[in-house]
C-alpha atoms as a PDB file:
ATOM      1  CA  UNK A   1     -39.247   6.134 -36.494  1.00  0.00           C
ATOM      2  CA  UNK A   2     -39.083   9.793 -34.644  1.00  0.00           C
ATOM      3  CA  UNK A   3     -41.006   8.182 -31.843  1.00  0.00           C
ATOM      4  CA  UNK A   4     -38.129   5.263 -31.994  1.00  0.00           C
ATOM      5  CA  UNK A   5     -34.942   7.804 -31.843  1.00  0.00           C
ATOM      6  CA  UNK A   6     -36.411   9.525 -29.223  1.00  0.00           C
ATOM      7  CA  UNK A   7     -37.341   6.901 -26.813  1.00  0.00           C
ATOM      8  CA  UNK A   8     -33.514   5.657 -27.468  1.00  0.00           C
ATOM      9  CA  UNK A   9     -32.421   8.749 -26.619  1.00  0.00           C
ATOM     10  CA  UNK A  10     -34.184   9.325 -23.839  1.00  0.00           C
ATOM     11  CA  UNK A  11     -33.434   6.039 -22.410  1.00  0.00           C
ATOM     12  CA  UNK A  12     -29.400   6.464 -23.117  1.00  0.00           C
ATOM     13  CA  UNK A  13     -29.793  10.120 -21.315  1.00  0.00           C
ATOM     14  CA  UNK A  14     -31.481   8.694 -18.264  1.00  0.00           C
ATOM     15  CA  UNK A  15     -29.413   5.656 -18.084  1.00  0.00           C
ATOM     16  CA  UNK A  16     -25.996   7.765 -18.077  1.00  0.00           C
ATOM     17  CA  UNK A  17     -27.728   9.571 -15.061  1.00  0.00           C
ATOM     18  CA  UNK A  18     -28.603   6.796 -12.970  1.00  0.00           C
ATOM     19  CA  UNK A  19     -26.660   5.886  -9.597  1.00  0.00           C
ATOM     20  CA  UNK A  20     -24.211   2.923 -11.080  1.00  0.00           C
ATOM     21  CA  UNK A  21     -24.612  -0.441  -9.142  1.00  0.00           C
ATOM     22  CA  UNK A  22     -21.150  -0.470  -7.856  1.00  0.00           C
ATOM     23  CA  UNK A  23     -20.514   3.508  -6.924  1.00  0.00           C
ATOM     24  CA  UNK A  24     -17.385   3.092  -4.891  1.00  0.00           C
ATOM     25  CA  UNK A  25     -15.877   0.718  -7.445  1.00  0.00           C
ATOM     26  CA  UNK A  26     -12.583   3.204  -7.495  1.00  0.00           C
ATOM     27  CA  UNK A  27      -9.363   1.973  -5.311  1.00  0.00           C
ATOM     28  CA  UNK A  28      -6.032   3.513  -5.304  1.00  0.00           C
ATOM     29  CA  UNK A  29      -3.220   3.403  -7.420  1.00  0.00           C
ATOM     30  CA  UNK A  30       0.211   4.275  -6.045  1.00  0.00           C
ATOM     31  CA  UNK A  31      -0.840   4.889  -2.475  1.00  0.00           C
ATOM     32  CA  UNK A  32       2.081   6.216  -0.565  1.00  0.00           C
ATOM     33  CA  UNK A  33       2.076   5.470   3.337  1.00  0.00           C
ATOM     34  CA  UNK A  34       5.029   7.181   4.638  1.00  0.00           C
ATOM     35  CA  UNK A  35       6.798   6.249   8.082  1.00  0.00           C
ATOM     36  CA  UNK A  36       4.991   2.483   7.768  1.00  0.00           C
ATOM     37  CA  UNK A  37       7.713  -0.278   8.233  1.00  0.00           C
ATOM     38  CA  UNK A  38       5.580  -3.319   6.541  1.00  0.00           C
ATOM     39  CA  UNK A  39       5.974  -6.275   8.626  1.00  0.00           C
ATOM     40  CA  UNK A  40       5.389  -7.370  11.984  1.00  0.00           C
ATOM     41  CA  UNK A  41       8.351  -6.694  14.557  1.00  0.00           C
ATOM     42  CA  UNK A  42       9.596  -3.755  12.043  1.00  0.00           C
ATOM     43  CA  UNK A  43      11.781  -1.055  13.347  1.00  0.00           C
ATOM     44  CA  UNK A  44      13.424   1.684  11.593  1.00  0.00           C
ATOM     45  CA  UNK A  45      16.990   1.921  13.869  1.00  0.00           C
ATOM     46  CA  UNK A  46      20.337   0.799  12.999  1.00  0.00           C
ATOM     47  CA  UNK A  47      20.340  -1.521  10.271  1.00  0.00           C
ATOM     48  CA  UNK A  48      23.807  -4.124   9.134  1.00  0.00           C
ATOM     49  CA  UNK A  49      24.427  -4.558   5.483  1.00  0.00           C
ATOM     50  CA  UNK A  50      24.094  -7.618   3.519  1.00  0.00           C
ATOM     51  CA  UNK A  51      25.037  -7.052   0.085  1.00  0.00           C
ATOM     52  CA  UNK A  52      26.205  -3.777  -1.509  1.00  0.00           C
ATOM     53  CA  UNK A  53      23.559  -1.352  -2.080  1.00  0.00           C
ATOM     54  CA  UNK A  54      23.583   1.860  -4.159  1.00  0.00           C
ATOM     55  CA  UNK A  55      21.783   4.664  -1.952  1.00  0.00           C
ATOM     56  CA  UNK A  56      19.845   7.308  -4.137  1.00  0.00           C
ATOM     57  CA  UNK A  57      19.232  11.306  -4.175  1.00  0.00           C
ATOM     58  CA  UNK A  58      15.385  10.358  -4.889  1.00  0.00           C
ATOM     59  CA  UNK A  59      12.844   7.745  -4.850  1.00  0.00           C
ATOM     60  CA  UNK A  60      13.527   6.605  -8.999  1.00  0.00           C
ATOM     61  CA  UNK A  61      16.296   3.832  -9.545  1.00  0.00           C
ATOM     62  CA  UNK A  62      17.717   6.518 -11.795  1.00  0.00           C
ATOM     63  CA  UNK A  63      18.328   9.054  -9.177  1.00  0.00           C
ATOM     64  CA  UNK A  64      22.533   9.860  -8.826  1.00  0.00           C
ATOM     65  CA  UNK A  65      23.937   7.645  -5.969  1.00  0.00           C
ATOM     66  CA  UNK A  66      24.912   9.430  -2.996  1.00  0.00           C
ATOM     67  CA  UNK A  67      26.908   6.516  -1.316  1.00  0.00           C
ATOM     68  CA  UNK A  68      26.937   2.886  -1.794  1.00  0.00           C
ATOM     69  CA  UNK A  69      26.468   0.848   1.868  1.00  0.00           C
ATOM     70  CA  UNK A  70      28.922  -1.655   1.633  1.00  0.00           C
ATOM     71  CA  UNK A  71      28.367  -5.439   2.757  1.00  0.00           C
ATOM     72  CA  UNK A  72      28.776  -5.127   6.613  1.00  0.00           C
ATOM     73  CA  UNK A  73      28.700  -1.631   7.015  1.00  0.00           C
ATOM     74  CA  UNK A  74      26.437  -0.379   9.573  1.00  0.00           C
ATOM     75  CA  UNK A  75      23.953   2.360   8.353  1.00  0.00           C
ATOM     76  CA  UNK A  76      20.366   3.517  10.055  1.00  0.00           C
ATOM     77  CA  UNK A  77      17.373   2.707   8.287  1.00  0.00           C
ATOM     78  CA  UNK A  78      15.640   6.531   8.977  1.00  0.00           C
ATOM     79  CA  UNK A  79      11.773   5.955   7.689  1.00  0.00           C
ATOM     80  CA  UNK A  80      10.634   4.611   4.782  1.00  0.00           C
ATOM     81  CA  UNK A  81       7.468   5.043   2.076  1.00  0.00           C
ATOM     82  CA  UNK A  82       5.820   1.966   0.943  1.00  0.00           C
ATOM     83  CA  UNK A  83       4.005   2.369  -2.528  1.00  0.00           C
ATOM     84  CA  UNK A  84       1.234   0.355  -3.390  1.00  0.00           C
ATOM     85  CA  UNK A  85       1.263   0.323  -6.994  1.00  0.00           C
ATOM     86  CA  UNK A  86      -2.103  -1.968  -7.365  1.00  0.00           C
ATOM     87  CA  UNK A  87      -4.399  -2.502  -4.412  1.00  0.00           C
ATOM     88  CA  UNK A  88      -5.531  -5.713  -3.314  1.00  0.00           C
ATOM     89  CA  UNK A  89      -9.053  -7.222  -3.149  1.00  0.00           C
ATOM     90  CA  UNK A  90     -10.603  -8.874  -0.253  1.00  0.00           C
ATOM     91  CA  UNK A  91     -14.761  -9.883   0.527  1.00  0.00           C
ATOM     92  CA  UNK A  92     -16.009  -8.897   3.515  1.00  0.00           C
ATOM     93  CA  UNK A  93     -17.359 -12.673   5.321  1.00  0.00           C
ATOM     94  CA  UNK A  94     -20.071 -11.026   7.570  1.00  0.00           C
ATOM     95  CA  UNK A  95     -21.814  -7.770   7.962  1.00  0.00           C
ATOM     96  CA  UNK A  96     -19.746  -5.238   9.787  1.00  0.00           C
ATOM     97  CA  UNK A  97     -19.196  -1.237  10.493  1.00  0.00           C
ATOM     98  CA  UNK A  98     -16.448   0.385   8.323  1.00  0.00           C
ATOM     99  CA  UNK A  99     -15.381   4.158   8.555  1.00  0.00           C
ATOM    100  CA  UNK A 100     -18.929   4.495  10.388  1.00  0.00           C
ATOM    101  CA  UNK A 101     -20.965   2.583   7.335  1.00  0.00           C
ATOM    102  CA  UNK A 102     -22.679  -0.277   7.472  1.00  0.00           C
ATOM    103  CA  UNK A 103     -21.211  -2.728   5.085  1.00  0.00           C
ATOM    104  CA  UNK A 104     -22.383  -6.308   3.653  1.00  0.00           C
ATOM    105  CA  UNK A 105     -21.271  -9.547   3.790  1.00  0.00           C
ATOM    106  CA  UNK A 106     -19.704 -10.467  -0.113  1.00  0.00           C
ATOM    107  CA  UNK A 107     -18.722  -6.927  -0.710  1.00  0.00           C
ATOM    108  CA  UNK A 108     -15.527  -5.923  -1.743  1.00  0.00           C
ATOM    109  CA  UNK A 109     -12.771  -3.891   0.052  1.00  0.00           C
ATOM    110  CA  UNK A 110      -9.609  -3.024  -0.912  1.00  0.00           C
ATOM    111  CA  UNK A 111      -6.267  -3.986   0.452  1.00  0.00           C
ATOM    112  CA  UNK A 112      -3.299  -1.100   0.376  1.00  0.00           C
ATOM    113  CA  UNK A 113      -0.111  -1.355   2.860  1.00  0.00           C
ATOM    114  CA  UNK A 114       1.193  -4.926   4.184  1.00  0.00           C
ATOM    115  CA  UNK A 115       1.471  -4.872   7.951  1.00  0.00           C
ATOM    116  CA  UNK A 116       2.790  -8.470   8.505  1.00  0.00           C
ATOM    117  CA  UNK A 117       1.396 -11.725   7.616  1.00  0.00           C
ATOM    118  CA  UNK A 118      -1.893 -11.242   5.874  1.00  0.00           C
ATOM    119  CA  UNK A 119      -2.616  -7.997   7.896  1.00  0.00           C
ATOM    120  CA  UNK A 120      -3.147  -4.664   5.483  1.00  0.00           C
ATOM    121  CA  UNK A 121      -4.396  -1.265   5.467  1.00  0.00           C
ATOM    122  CA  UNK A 122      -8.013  -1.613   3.986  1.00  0.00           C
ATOM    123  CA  UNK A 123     -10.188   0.795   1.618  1.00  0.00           C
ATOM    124  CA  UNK A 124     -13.336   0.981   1.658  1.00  0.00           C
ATOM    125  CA  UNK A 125     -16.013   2.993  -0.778  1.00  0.00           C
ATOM    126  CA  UNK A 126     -13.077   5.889  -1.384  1.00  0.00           C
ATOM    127  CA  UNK A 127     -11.447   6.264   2.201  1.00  0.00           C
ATOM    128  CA  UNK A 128      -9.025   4.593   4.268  1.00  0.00           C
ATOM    129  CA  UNK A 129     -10.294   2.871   6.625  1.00  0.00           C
ATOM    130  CA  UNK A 130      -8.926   3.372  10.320  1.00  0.00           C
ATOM    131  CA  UNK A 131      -7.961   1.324  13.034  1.00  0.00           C
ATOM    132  CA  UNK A 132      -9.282  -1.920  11.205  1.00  0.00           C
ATOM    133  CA  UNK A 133      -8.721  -5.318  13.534  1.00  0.00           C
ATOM    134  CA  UNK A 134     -10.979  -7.649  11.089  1.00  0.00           C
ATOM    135  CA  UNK A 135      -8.746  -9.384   8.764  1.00  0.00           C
ATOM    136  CA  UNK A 136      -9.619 -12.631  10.278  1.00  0.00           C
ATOM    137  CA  UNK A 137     -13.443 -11.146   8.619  1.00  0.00           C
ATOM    138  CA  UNK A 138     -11.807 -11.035   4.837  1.00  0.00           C
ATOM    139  CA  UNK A 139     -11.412 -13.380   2.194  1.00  0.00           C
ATOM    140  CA  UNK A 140      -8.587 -12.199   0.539  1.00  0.00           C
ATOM    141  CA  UNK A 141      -8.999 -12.290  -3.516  1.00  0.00           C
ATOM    142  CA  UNK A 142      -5.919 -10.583  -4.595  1.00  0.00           C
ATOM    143  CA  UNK A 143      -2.936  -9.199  -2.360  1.00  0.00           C
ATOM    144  CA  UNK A 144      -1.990  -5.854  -3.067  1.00  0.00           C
ATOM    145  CA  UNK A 145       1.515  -5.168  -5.194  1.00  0.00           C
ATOM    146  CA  UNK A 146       3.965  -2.570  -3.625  1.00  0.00           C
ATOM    147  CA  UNK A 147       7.279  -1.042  -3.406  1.00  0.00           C
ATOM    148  CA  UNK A 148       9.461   0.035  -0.073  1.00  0.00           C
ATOM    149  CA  UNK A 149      11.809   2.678  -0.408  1.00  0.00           C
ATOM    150  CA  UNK A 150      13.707   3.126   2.617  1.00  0.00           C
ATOM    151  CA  UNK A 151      15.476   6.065   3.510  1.00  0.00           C
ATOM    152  CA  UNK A 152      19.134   5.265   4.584  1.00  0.00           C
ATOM    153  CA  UNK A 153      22.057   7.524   6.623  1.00  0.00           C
ATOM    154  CA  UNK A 154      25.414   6.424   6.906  1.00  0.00           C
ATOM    155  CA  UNK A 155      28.376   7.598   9.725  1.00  0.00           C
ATOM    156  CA  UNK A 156      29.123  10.107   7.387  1.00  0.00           C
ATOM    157  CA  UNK A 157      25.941  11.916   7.659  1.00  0.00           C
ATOM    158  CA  UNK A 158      25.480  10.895   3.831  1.00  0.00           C
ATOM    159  CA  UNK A 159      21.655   9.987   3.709  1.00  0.00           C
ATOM    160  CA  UNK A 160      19.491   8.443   0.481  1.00  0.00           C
ATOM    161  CA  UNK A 161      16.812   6.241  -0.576  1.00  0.00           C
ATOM    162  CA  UNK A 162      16.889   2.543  -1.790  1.00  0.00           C
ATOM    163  CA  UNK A 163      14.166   0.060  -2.955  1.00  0.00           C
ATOM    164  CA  UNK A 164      16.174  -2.954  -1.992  1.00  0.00           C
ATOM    165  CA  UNK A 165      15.071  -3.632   1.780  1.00  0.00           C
ATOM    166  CA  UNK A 166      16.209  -6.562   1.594  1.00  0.00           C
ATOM    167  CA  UNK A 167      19.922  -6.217   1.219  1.00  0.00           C
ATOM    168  CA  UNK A 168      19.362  -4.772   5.155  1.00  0.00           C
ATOM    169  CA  UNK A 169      19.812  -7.091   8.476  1.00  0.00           C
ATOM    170  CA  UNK A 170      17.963  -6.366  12.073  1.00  0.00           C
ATOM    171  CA  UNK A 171      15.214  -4.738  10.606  1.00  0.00           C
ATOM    172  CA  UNK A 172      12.676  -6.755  12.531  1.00  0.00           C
ATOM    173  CA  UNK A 173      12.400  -6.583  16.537  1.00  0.00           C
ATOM    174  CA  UNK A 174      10.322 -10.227  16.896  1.00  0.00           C
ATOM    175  CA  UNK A 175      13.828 -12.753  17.760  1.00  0.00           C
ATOM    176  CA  UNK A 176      14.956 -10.386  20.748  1.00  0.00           C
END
């Protein structure tokens, strides 16, 4: 029976030290990409008003309201931080080089900001991965779920931050 609890043991011990299978299995959680506007033809410049929209002190819907932009108004969209609160999942379709790795076909990256339609900033085993033109290379599992706040200035010189994008006109640069 000693024999018995010590060949467990020792089996548990080395198991807990072994490489895991899937080592890079980690992806972020609220990413923040600041400056990003997250669709094709985006521009932060002056932006027209389309509903009433409390601006904010801080990035919380709680934060004191500076100024509200009214329907209309004219205000400049400034920057803006897009927060991806759970990151995508994609499968790579064919072999290919990522951050300088090799990576294989069926494994699994990791889809962070949108940059238009079906375009996103990947991850891949812990980093970011730069400059990546391969979407048309991805099988995408699960798109990623995110927030834009959008930093706001009004003639006044008031400025804020709103998560309602939306309620702003001319952000996009692809009709003229």
């Amino acid at each position: 029976m000693k024999q018995f609890k010590y060949w467990l043991t020792s089996a548990a011990l080395l198991a807990s030290c072994a490489p895991s299978a899937r080592p890079y299995m980690f992806h972020p959680t609220n990413f923040e990409d600041h400056g990003v506007c997250p669709f094709e033809c985006c521009r932060y410049r002056e932006w027209t008003v389309k509903k009433d929209t409390p601006i904010r002190t801080a990035r919380t819907e709680n934060a004191p309201v500076v100024f509200t932009a009214k329907k209309y108004d004219t205000v400049n969209g400034l920057t803006g931080v897009v927060i991806t609160d759970e990151a995508g999942e994609a499968k790579l379709l064919k072999a290919m080089t990522l951050n300088d790795e090799p990576a294989k076909k069926d494994e699994t990256v990791y889809l962070l900001t949108p940059l238009g339609k079906d375009i996103y900033k990947i991850w891949y085993r812990g980093k970011r991965v730069r400059n990546f033109e391969g979407m048309s290379n991805l099988k995408i599992i699960r798109r990623p779920t995110s927030i834009w706040w959008v930093k706001i200035g009004n003639k006044k010189g008031q400025i804020g931050w709103s998560n309602q994008p939306d309620h702003f006109d001319n952000k996009g640069t692809c009709d003229e």
